[in-house]
N, C-alpha and C. Protein backbone atom coordinates (compact mmCIF):
# COMPACT_ATOMS: atom_id res chain seq x y z
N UNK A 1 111.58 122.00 86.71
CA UNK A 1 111.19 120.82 85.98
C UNK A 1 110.90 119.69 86.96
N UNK A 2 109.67 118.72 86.86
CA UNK A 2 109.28 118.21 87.80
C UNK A 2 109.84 116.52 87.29
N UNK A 3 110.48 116.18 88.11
CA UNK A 3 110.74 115.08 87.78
C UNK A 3 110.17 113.51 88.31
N UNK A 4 110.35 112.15 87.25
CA UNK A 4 109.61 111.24 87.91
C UNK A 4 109.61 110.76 89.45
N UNK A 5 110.16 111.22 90.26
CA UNK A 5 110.43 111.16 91.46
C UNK A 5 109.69 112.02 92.35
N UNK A 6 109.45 113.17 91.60
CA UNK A 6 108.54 114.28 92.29
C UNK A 6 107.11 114.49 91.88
N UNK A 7 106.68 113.17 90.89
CA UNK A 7 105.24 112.94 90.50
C UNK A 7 105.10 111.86 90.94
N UNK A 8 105.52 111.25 91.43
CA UNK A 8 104.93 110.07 92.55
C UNK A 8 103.69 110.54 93.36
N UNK A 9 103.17 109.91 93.69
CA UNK A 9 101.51 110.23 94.76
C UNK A 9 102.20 110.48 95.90
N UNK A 10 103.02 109.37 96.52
CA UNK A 10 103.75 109.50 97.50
C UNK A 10 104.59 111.41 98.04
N UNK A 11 105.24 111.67 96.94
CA UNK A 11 105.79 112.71 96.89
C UNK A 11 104.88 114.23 96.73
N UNK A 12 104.43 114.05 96.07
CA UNK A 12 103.37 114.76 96.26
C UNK A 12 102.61 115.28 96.87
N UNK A 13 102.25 114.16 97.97
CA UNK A 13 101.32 114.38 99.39
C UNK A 13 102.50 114.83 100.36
N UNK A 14 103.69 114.95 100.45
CA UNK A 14 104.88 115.20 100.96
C UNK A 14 104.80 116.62 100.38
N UNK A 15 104.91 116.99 99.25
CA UNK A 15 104.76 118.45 99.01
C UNK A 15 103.70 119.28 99.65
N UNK A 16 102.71 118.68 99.10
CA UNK A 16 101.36 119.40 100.02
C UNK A 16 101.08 119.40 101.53
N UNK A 17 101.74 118.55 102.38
CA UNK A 17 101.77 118.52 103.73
C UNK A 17 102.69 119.46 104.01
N UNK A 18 103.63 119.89 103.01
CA UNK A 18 104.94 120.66 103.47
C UNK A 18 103.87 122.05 103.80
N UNK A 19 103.27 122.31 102.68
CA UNK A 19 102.69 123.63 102.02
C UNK A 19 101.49 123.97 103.58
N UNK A 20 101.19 122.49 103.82
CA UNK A 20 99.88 123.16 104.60
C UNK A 20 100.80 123.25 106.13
N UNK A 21 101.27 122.27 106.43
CA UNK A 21 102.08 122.09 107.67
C UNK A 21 103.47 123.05 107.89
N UNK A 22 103.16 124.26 107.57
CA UNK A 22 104.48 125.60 107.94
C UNK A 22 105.40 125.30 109.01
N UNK A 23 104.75 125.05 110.38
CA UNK A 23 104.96 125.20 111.30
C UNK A 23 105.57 123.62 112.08
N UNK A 24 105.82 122.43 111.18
CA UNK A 24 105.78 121.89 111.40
C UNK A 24 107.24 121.17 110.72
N UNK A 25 108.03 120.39 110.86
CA UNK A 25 108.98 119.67 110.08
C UNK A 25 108.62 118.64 109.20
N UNK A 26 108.52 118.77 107.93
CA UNK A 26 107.85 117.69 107.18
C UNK A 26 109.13 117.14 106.62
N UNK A 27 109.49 115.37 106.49
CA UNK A 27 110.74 115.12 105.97
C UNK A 27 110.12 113.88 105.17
N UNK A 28 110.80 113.12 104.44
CA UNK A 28 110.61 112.45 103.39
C UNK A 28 111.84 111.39 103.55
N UNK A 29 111.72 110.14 104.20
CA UNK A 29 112.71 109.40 104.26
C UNK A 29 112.71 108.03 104.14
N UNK A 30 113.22 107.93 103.32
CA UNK A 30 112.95 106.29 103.25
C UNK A 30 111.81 105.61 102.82
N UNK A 31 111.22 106.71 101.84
CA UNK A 31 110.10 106.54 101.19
C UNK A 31 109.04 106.47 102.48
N UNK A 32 108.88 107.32 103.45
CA UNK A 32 108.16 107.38 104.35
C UNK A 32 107.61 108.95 105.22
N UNK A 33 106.45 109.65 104.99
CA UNK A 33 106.58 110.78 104.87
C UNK A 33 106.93 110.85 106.29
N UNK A 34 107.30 111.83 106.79
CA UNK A 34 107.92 111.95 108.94
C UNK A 34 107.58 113.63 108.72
N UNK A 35 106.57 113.60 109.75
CA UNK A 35 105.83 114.87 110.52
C UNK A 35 106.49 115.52 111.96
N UNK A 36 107.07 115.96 111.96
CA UNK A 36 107.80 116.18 113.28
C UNK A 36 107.39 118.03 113.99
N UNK A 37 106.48 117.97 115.61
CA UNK A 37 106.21 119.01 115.43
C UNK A 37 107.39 120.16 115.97
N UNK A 38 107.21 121.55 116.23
CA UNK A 38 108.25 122.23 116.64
C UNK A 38 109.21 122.10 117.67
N UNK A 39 110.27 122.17 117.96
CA UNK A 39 110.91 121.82 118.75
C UNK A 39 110.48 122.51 120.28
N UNK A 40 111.00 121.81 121.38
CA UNK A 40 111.04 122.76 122.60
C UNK A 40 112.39 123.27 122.66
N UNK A 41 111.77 123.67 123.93
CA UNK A 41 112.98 124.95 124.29
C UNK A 41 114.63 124.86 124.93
N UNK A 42 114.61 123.36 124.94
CA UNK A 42 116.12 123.09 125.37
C UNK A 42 116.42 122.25 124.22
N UNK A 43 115.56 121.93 123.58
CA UNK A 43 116.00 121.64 122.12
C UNK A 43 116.99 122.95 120.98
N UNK A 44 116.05 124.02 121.12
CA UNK A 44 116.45 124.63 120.48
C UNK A 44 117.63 126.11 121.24
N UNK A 45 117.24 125.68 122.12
CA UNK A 45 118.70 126.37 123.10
C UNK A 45 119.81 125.58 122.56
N UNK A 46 119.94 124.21 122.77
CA UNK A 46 121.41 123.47 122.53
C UNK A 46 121.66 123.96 120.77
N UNK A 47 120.78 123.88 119.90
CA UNK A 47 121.09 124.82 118.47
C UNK A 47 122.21 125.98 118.92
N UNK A 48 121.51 126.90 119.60
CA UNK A 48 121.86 127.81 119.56
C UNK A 48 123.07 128.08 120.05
N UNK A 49 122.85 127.12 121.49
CA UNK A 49 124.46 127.39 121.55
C UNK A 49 125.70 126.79 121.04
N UNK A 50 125.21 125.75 120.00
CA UNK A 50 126.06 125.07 119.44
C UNK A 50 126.60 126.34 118.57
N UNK A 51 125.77 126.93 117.91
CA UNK A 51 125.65 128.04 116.94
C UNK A 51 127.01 129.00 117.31
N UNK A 52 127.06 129.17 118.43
CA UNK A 52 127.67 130.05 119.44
C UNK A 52 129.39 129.92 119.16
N UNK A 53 129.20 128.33 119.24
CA UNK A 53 131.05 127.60 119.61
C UNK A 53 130.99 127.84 118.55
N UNK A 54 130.24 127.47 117.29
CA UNK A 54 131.04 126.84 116.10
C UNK A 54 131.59 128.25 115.13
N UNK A 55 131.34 129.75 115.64
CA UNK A 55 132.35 130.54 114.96
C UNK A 55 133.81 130.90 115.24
N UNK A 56 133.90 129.79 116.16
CA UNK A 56 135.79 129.61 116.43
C UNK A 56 136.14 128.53 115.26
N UNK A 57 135.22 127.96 114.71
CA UNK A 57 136.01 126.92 113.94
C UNK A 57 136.79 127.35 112.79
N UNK A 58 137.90 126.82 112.29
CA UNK A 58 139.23 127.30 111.57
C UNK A 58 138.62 127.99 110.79
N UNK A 59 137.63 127.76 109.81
CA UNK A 59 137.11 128.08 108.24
C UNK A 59 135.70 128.95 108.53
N UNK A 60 135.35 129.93 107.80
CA UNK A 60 134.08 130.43 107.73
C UNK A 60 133.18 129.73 107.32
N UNK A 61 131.68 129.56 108.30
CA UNK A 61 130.86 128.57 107.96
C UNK A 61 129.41 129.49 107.80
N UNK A 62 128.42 129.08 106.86
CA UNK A 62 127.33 129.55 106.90
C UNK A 62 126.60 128.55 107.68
N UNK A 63 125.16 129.00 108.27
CA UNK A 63 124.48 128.04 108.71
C UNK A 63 123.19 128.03 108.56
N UNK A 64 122.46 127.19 109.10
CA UNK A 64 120.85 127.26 108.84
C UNK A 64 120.24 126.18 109.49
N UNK A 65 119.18 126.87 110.20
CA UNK A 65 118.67 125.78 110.92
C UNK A 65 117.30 124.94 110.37
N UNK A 66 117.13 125.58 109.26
CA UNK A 66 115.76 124.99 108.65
C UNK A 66 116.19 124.79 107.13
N UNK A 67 117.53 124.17 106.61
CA UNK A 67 117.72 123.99 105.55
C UNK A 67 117.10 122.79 104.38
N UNK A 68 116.56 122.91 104.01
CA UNK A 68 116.25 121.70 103.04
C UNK A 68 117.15 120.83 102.28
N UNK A 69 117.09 119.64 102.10
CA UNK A 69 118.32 119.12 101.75
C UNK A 69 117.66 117.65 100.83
N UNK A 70 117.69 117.91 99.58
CA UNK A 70 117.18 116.80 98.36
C UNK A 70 118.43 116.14 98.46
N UNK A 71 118.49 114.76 98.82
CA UNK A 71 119.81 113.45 98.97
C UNK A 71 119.61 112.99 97.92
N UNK A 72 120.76 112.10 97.83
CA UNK A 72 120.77 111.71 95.92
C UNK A 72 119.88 110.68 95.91
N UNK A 73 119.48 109.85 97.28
CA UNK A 73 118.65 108.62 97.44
C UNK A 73 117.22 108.68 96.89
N UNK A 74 116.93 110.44 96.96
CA UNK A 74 115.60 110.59 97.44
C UNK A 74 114.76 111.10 98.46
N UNK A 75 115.59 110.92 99.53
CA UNK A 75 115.11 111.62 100.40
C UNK A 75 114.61 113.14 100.91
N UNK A 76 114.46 113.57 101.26
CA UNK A 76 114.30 115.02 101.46
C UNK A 76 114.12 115.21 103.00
N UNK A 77 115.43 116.24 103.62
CA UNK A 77 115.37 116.22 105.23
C UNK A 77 115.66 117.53 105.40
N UNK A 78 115.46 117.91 106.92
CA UNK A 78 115.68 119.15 107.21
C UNK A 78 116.45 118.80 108.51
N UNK A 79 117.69 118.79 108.57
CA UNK A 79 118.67 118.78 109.36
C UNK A 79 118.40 120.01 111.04
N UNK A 80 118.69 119.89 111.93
CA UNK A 80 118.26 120.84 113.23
C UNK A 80 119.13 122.11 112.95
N UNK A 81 120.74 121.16 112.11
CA UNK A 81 121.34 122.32 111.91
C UNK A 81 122.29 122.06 110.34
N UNK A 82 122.60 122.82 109.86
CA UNK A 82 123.18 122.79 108.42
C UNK A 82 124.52 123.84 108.61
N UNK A 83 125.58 123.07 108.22
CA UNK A 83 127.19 124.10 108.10
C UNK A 83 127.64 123.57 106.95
N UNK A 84 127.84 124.76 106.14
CA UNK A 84 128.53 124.64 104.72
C UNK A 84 129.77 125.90 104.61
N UNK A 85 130.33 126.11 103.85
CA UNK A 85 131.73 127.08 103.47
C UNK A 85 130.99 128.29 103.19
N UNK A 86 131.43 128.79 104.00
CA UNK A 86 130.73 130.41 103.99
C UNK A 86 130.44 130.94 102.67
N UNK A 87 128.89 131.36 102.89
CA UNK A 87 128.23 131.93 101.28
C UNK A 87 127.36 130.84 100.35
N UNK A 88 128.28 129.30 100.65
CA UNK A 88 127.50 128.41 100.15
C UNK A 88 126.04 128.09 99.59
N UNK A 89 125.48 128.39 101.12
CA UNK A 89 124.11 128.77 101.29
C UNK A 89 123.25 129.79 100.70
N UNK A 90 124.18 130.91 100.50
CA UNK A 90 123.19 131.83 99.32
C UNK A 90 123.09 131.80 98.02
N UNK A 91 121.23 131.87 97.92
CA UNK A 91 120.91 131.99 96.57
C UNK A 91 120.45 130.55 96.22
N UNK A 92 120.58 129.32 97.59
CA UNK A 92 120.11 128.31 97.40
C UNK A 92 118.74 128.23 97.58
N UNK A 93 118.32 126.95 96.68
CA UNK A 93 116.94 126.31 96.72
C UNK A 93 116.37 125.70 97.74
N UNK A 94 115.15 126.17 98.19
CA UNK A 94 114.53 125.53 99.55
C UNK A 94 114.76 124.07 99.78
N UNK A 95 115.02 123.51 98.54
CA UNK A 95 115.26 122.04 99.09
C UNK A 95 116.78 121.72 97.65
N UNK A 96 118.10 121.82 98.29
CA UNK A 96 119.29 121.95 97.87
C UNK A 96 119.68 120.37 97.86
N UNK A 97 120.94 119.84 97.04
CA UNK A 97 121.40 118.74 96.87
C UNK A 97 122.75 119.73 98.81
N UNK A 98 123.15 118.59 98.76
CA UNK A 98 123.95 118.53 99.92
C UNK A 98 125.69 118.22 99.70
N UNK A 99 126.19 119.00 97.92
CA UNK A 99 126.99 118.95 97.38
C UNK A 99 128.15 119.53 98.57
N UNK A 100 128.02 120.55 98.97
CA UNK A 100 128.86 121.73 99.98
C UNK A 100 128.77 121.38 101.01
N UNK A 101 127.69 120.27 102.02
CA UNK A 101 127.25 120.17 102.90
C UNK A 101 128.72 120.04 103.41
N UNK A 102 128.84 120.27 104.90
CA UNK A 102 130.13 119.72 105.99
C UNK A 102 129.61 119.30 106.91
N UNK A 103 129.07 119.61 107.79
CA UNK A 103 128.53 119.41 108.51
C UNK A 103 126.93 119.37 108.66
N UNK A 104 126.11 118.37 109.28
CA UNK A 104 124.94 118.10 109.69
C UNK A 104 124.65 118.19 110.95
N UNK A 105 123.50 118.89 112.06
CA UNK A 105 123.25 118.46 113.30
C UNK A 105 122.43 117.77 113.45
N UNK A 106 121.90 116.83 114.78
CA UNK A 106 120.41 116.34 114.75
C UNK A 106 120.35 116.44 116.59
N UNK A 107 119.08 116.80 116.92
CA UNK A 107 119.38 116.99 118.47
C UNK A 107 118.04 116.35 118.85
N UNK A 108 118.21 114.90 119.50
CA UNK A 108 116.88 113.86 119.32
C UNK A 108 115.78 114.83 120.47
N UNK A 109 114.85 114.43 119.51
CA UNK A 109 113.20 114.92 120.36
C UNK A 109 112.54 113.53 120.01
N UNK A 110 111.75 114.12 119.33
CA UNK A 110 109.97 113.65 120.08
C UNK A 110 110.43 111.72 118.99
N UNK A 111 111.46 111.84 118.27
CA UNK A 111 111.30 110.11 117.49
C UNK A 111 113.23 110.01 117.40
N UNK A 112 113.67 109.95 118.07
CA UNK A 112 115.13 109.73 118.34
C UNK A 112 115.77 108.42 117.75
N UNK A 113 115.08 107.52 117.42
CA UNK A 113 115.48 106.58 116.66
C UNK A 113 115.33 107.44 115.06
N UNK A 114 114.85 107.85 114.63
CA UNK A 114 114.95 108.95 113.65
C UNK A 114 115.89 108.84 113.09
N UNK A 115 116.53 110.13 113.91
CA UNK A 115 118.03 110.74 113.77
C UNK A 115 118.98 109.71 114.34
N UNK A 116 118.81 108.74 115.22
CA UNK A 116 120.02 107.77 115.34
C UNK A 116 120.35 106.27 114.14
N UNK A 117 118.88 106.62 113.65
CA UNK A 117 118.88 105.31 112.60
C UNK A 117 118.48 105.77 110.65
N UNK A 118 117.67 106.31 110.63
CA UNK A 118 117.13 106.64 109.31
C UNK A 118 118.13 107.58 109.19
N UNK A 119 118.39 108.84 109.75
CA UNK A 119 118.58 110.37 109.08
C UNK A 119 120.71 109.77 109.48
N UNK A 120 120.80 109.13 110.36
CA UNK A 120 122.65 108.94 110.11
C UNK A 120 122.37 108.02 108.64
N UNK A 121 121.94 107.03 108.43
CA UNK A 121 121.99 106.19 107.18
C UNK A 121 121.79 107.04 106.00
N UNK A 122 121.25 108.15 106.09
CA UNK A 122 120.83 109.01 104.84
C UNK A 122 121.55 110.03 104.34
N UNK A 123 122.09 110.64 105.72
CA UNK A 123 123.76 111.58 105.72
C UNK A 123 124.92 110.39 105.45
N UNK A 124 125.24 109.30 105.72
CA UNK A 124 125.71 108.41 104.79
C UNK A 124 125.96 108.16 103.79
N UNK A 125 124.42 108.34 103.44
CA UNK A 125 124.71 107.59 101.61
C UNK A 125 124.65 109.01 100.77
N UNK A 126 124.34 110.05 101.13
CA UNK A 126 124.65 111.37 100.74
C UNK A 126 126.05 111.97 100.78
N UNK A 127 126.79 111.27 101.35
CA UNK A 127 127.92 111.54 101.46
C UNK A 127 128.53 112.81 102.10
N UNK A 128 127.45 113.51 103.29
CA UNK A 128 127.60 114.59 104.08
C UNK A 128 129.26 113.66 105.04
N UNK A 129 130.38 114.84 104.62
CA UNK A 129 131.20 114.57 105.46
C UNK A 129 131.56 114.21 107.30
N UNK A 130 130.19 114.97 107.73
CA UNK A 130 130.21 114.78 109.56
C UNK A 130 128.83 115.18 109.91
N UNK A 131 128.63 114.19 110.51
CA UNK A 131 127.12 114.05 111.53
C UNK A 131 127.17 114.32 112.81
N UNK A 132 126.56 115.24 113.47
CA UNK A 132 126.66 115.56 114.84
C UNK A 132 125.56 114.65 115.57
N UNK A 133 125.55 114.15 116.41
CA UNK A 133 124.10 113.62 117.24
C UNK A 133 124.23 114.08 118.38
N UNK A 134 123.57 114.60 118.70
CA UNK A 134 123.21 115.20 120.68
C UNK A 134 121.98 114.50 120.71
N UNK A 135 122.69 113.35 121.49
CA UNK A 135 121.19 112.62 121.84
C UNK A 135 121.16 112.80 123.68
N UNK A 136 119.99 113.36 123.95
CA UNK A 136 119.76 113.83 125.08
C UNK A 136 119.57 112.65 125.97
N UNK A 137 118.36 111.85 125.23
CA UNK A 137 118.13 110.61 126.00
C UNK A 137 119.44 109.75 126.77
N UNK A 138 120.03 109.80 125.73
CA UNK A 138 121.34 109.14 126.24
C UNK A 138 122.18 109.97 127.22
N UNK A 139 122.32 111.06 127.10
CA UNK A 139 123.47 111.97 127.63
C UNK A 139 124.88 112.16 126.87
N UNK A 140 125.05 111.62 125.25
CA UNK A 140 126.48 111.70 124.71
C UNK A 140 125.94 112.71 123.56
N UNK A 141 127.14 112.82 122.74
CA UNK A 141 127.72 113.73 122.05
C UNK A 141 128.21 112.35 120.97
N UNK A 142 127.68 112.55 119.70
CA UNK A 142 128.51 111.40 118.67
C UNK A 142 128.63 112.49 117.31
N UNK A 143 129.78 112.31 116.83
CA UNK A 143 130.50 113.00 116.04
C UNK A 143 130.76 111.76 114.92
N UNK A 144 130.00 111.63 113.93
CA UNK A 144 130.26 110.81 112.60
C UNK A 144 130.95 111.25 111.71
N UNK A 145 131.45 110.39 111.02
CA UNK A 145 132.85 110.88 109.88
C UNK A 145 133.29 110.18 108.89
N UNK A 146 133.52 110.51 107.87
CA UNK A 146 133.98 109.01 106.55
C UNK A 146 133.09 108.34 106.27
N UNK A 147 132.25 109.23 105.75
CA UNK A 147 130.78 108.21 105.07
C UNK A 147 131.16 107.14 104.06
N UNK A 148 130.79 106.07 104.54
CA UNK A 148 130.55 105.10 103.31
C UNK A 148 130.27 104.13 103.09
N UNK A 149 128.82 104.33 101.95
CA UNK A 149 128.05 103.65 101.60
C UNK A 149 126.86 104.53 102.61
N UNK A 150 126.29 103.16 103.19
CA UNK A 150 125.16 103.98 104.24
C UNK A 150 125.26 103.97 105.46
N UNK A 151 126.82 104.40 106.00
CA UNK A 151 127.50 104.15 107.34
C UNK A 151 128.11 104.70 107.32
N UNK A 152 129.00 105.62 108.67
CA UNK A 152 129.83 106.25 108.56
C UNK A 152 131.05 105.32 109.11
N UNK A 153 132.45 105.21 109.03
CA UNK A 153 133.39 104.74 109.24
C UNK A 153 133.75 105.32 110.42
N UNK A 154 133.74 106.07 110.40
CA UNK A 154 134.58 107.07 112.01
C UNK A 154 133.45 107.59 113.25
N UNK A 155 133.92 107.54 114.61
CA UNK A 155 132.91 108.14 115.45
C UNK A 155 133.80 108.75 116.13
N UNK A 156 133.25 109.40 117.31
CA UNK A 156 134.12 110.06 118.33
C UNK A 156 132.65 110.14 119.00
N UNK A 157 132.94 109.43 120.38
CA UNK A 157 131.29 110.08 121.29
C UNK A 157 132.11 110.15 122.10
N UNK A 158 131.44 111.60 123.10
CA UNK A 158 131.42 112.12 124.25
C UNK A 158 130.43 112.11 125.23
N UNK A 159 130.55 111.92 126.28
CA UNK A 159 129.34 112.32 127.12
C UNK A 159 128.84 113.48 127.49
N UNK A 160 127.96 114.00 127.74
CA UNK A 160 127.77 115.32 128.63
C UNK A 160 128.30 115.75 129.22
N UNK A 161 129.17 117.18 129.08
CA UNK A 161 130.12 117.47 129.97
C UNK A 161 131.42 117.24 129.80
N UNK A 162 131.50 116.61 128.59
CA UNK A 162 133.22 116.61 128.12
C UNK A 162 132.96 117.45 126.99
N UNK A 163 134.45 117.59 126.74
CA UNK A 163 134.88 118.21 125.45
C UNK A 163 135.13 117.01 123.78
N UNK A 164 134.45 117.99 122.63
CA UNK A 164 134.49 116.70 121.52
C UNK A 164 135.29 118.11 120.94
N UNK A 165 136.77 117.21 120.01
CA UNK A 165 137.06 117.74 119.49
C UNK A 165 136.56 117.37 117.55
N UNK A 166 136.43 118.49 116.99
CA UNK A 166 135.94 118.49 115.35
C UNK A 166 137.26 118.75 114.83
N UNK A 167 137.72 117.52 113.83
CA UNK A 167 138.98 117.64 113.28
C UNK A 167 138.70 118.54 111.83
N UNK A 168 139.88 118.56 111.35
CA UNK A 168 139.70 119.82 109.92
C UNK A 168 138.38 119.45 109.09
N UNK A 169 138.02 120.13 108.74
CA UNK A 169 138.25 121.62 108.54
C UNK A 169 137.74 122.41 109.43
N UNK A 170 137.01 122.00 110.83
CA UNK A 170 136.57 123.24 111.61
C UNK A 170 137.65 123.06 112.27
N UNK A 171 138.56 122.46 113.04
CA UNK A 171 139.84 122.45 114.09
C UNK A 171 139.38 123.03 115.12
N UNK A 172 138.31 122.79 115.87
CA UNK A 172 138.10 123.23 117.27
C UNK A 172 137.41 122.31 117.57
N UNK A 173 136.96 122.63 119.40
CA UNK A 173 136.84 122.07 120.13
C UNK A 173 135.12 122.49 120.90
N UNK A 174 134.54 121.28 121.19
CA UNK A 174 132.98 121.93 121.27
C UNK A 174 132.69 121.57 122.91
N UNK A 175 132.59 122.21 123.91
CA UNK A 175 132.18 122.54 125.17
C UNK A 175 130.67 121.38 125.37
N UNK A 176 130.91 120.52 125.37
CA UNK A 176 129.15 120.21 125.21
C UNK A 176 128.77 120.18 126.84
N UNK A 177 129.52 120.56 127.80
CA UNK A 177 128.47 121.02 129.16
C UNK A 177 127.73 122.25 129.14
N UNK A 178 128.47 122.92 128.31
CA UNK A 178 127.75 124.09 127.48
C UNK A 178 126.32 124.32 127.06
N UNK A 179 126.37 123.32 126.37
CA UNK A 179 125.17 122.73 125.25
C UNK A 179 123.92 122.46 126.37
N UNK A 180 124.39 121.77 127.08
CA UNK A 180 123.08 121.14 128.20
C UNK A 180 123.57 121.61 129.60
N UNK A 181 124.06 122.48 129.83
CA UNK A 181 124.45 122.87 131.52
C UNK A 181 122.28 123.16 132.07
């Protein structure tokens, strides 16, 4: 069922860019369509090896790196990386509310104010429990927490090369010289 939000012109041309642009990250934020093209290759290495640590964490997690995610705002994003309670993820809709969400990644490329400004304010007001940022430019590790409103209350940053610990429900500890050695 298509709703007044998804017959907007605006939204619309956001659908159809999705449809023609496969290969490409199409996101919807802030009432602003964002084209983002494929990642490179130490982009999507640090995914992976994030991917790597995070099956020590306490709880079984599903993941996905191309998850769709409809926010209650409106928005529509595709996170670098998506962790929910194992199974969560199946049988979901290409573009899911972010009810189960736990975790979010974002690992800045080609518009890094992006993910340090629009996409934390949007995991915010969605009420995604923890935001990861690996912002390269910088060299840290920021770990967001206690969303509320369109801010998170809690941080923990690391630099490159230290250890960030993720409090419950994953209870481990993430290597980030790892991530970017």
């Amino acid at each position: 069922m298509e709703t007044d939000e998804e017959s907007t012109p605006l939204l619309s041309e956001f659908f159809a860019l999705s449809e023609q642009l496969k290969n490409d990250r199409v996101e919807f934020i802030d009432g602003n369509i964002n084209v983002a093209p494929p990642p490179d290759g130490d982009h999507e290495t640090i995914i992976d090896r994030l991917r790597l640590q995070m099956v020590r964490s306490a709880i079984a997690l599903s993941a996905s790196g191309n998850k769709g995610l409809q926010l209650p705002n409106g928005d529509r994003v595709v996170p670098d990386a998506t962790y929910a309670p194992d199974g969560s993820l199946r049988h979901a809709r290409p573009w899911m509310p972010p009810d189960d969400v736990l975790l979010v990644v974002e690992v800045t490329s080609s518009d890094p104010t992006r993910d340090r400004m629009q996409k934390y304010r949007s995991y915010a007001l969605a009420g995604i429990p923890f935001y990861l940022l690996i912002d390269r430019q910088y060299g840290k590790v920021i770990l967001y927490s206690d969303p509320e409103r369109d801010a998170y209350a809690g941080s923990n940053e690391v630099a490159f090369g230290k250890e960030l610990v993720l409090p419950e429900p994953f209870s481990m500890t993430i290597d980030t010289a790892d991530l970017v050695d």
